[in-house]
N, C-alpha and C. Protein backbone atom coordinates (compact mmCIF):
# COMPACT_ATOMS: atom_id res chain seq x y z
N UNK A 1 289.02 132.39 133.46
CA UNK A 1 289.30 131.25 132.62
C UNK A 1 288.41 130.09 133.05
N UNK A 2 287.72 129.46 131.96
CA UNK A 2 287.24 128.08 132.27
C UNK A 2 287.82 126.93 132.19
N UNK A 3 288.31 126.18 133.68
CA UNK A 3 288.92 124.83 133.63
C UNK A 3 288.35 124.22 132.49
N UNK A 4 289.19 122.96 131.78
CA UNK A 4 288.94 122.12 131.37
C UNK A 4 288.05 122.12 129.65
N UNK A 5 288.45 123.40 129.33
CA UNK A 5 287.79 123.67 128.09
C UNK A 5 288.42 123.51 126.78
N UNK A 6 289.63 123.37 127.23
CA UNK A 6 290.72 123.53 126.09
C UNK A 6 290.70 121.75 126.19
N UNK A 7 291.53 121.20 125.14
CA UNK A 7 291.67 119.87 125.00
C UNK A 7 293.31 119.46 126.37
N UNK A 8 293.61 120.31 126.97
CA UNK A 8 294.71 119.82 127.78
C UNK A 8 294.51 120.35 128.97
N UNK A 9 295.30 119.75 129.71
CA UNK A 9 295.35 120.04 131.17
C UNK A 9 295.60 121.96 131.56
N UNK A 10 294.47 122.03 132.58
CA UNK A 10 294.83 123.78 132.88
C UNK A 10 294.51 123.24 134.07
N UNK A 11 295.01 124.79 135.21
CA UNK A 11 294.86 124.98 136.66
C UNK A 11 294.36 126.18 136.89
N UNK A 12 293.73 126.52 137.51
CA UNK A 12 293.41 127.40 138.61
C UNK A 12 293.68 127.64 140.21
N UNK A 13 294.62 128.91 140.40
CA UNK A 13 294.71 128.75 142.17
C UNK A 13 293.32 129.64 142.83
N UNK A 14 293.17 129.01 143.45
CA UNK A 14 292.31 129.53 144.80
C UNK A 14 293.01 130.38 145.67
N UNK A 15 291.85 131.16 146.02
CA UNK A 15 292.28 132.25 147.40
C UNK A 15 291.99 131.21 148.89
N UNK A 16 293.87 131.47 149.17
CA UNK A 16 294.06 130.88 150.57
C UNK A 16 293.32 130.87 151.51
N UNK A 17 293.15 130.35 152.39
CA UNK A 17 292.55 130.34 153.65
C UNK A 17 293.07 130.04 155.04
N UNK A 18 292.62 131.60 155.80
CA UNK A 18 292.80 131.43 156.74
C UNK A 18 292.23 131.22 158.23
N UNK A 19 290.99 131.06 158.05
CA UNK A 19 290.02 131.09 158.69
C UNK A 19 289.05 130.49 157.76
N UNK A 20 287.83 129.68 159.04
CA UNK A 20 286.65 129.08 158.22
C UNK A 20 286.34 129.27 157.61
N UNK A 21 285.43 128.74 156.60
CA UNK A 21 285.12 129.54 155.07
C UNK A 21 285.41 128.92 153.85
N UNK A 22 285.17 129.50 153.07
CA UNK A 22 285.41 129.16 151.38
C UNK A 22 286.04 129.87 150.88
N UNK A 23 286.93 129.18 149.83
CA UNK A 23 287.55 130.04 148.81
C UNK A 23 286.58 130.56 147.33
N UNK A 24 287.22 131.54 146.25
CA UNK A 24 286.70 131.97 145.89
C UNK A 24 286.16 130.45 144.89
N UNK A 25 285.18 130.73 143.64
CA UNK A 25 284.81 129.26 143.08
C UNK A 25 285.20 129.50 141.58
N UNK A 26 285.65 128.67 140.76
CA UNK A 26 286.33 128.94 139.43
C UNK A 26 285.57 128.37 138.34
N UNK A 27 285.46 128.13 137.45
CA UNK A 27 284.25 127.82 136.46
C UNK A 27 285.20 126.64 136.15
N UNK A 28 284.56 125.34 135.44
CA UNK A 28 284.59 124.18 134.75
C UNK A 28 284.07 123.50 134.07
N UNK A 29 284.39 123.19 133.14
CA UNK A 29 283.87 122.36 131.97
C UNK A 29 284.29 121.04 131.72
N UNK A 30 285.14 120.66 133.07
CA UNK A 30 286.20 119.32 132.88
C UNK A 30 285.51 118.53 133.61
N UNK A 31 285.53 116.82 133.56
CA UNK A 31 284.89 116.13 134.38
C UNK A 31 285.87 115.28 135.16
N UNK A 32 287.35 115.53 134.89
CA UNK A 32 288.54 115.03 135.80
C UNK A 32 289.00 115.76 136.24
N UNK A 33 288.75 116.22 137.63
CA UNK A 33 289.24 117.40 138.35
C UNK A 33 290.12 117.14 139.50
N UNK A 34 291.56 117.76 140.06
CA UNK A 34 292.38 117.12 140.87
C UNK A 34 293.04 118.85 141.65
N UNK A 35 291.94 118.22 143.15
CA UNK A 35 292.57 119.72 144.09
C UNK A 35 293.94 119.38 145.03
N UNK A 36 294.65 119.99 144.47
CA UNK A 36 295.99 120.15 145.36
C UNK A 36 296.28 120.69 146.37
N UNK A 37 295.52 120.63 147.98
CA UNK A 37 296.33 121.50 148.94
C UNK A 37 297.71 121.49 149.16
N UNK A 38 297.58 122.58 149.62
CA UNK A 38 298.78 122.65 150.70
C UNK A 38 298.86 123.57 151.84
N UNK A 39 299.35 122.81 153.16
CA UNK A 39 298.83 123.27 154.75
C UNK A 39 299.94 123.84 155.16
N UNK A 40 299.78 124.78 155.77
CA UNK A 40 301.08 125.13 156.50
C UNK A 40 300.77 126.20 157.98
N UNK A 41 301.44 126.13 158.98
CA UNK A 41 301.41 126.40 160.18
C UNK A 41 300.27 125.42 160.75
N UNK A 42 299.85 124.33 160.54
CA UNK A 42 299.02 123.27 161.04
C UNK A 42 299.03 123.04 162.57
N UNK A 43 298.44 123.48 163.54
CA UNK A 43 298.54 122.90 165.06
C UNK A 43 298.08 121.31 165.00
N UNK A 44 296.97 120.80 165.36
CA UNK A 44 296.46 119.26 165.22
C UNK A 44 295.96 118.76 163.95
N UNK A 45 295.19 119.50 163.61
CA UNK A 45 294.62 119.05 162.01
C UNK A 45 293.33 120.69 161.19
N UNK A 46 293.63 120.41 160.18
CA UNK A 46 292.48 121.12 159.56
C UNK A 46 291.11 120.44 158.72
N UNK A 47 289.87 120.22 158.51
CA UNK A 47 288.82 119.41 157.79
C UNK A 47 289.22 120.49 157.06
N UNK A 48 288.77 119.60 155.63
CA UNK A 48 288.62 120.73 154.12
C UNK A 48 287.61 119.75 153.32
N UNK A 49 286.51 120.39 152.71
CA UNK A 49 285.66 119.52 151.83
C UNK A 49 286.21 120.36 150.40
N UNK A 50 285.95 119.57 149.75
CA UNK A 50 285.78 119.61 148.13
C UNK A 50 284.74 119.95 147.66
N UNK A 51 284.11 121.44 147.18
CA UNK A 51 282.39 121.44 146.87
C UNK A 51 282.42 121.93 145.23
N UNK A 52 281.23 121.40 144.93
CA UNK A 52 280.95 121.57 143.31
C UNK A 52 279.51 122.00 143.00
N UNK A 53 279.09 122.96 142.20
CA UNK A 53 277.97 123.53 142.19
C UNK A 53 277.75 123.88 140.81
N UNK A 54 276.11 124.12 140.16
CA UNK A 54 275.67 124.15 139.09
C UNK A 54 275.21 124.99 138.60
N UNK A 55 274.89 126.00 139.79
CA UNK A 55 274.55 127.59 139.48
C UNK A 55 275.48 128.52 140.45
N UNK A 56 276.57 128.16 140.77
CA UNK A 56 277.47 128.93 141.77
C UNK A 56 276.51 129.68 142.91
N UNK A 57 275.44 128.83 143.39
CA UNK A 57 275.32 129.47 144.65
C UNK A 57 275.00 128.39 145.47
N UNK A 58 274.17 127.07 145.14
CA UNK A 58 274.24 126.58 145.88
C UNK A 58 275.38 125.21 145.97
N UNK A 59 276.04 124.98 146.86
CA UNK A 59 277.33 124.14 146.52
C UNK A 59 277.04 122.57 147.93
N UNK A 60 277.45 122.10 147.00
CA UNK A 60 277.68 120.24 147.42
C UNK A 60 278.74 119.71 147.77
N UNK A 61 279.32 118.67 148.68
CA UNK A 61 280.20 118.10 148.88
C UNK A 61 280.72 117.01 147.67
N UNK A 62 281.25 117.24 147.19
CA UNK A 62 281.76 115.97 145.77
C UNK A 62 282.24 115.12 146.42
N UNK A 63 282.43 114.53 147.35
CA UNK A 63 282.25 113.07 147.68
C UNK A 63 280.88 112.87 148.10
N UNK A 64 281.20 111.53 147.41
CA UNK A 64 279.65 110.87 147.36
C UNK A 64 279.37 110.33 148.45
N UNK A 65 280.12 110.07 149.92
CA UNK A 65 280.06 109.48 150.80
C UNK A 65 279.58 111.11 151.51
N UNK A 66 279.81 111.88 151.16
CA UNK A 66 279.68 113.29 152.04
C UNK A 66 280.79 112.84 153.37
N UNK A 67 281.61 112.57 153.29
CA UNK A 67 282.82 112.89 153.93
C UNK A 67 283.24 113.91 153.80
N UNK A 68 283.79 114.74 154.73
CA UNK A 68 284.97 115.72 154.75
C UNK A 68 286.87 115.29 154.84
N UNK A 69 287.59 115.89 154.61
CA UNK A 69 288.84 115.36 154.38
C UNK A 69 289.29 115.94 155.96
N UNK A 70 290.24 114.82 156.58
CA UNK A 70 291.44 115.66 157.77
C UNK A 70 292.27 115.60 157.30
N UNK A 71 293.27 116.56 157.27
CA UNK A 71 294.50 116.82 156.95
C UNK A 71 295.21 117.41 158.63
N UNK A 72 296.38 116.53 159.06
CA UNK A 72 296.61 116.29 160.40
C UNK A 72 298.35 116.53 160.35
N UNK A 73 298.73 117.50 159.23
CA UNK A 73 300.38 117.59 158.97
C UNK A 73 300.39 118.99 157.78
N UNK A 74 301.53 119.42 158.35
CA UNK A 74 301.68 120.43 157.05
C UNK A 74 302.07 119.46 156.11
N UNK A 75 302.45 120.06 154.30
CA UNK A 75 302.46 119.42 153.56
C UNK A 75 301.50 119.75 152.45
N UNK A 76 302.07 119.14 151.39
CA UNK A 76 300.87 119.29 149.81
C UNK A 76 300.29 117.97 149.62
N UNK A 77 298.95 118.17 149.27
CA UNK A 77 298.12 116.59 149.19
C UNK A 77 297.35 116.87 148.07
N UNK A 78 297.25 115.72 147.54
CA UNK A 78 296.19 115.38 145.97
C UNK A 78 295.34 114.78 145.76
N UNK A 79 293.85 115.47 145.89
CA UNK A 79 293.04 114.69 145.68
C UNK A 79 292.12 114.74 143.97
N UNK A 80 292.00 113.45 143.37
CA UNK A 80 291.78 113.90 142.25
C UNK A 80 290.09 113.22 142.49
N UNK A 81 289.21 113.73 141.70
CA UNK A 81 287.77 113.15 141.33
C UNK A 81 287.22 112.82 140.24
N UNK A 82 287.49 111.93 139.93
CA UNK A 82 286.61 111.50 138.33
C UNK A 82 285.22 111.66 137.84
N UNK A 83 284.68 112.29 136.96
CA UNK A 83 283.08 112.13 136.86
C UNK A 83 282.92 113.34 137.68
N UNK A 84 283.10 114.21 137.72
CA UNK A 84 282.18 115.59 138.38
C UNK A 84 281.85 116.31 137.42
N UNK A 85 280.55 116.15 136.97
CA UNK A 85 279.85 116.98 135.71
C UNK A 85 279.26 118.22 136.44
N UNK A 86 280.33 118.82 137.59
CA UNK A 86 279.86 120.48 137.68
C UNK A 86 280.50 121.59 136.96
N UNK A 87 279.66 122.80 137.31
CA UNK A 87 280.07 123.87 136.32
C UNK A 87 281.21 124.73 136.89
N UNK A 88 280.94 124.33 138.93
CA UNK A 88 281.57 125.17 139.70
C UNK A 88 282.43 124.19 140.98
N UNK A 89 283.81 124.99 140.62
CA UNK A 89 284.25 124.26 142.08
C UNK A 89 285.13 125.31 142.91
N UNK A 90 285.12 124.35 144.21
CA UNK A 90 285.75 125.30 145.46
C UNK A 90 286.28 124.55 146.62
N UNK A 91 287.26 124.92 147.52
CA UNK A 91 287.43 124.32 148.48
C UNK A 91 286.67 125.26 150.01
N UNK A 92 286.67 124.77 150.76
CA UNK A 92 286.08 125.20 151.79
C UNK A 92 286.59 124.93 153.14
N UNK A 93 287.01 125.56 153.94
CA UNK A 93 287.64 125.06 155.27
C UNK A 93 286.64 125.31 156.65
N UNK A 94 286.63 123.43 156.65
CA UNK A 94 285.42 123.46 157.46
C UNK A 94 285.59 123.57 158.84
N UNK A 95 286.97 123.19 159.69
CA UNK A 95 287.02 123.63 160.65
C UNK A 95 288.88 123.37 161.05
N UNK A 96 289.75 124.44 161.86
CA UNK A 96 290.65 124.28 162.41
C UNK A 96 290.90 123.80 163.34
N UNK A 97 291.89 122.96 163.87
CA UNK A 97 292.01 122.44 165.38
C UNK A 97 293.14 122.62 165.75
N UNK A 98 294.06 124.10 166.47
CA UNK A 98 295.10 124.52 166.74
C UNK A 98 295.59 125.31 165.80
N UNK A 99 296.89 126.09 165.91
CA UNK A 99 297.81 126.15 164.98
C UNK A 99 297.22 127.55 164.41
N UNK A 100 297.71 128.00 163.38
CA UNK A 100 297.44 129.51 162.53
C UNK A 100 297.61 128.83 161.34
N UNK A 101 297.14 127.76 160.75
CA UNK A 101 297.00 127.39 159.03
C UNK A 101 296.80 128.33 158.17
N UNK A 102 297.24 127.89 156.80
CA UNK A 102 297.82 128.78 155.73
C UNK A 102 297.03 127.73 154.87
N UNK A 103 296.02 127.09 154.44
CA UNK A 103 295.20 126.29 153.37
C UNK A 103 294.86 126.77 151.99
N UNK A 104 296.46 126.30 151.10
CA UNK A 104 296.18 127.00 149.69
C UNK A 104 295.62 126.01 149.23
N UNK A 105 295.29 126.03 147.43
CA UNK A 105 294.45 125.20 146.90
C UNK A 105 294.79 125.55 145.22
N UNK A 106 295.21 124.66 144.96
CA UNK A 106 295.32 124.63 142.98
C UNK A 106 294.16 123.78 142.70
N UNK A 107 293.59 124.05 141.69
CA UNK A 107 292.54 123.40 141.01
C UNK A 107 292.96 122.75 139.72
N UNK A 108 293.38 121.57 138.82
CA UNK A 108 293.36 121.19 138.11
C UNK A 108 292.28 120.17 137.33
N UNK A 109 291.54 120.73 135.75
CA UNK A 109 290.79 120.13 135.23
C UNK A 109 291.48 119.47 133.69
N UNK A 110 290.66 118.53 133.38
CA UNK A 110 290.60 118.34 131.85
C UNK A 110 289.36 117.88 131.57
């Protein structure tokens, strides 16, 4: 399915993560896109970037600051991005610090 093609809100879930890495990447056509984690078995914290790409191979950080996110608690968090004219998105877990994390990921576009 392609996010954001229809005139209303759709989602896509991502494959969890449990270890470094990326999840799988979902197609989009939406330019208001809002990723929903959620952490669980968290020891100190997990980094997770937000990446978006135009030919699904090579992929970018969608913040424009190239920040990465800490997430330092289990829990569900929302980050939404306005203006991402990519075709491809994904989350990516850039590094663990303790703990056996469980890093799911919903994708919502319009």
């Amino acid at each position: 399915m392609t996010l954001g093609l229809r005139s209303d809100f759709e989602t896509e879930t991502l494959t969890a993560l449990t270890a470094v890495g990326v999840s799988n990447s979902v197609i989009s056509a939406g330019v208001n896109v809002c990723f929903q984690v959620t952490v669980t078995g968290i020891g100190t914290n997990v980094v997770v970037r937000f990446e978006g790409s135009l030919d699904n191979t090579n992929f970018f950080n969608l913040d424009q600051g190239v920040v990465d996110t800490t997430i330092t608690a289990n829990g569900t968090y929302g980050y939404a991005l306005n203006g991402c004219p990519v075709q491809y998105l994904r989350l990516r877990l850039v590094s663990i610090s303790g703990g056996t994390p469980n890093v799911a990921c919903v994708i919502g576009a319009m």
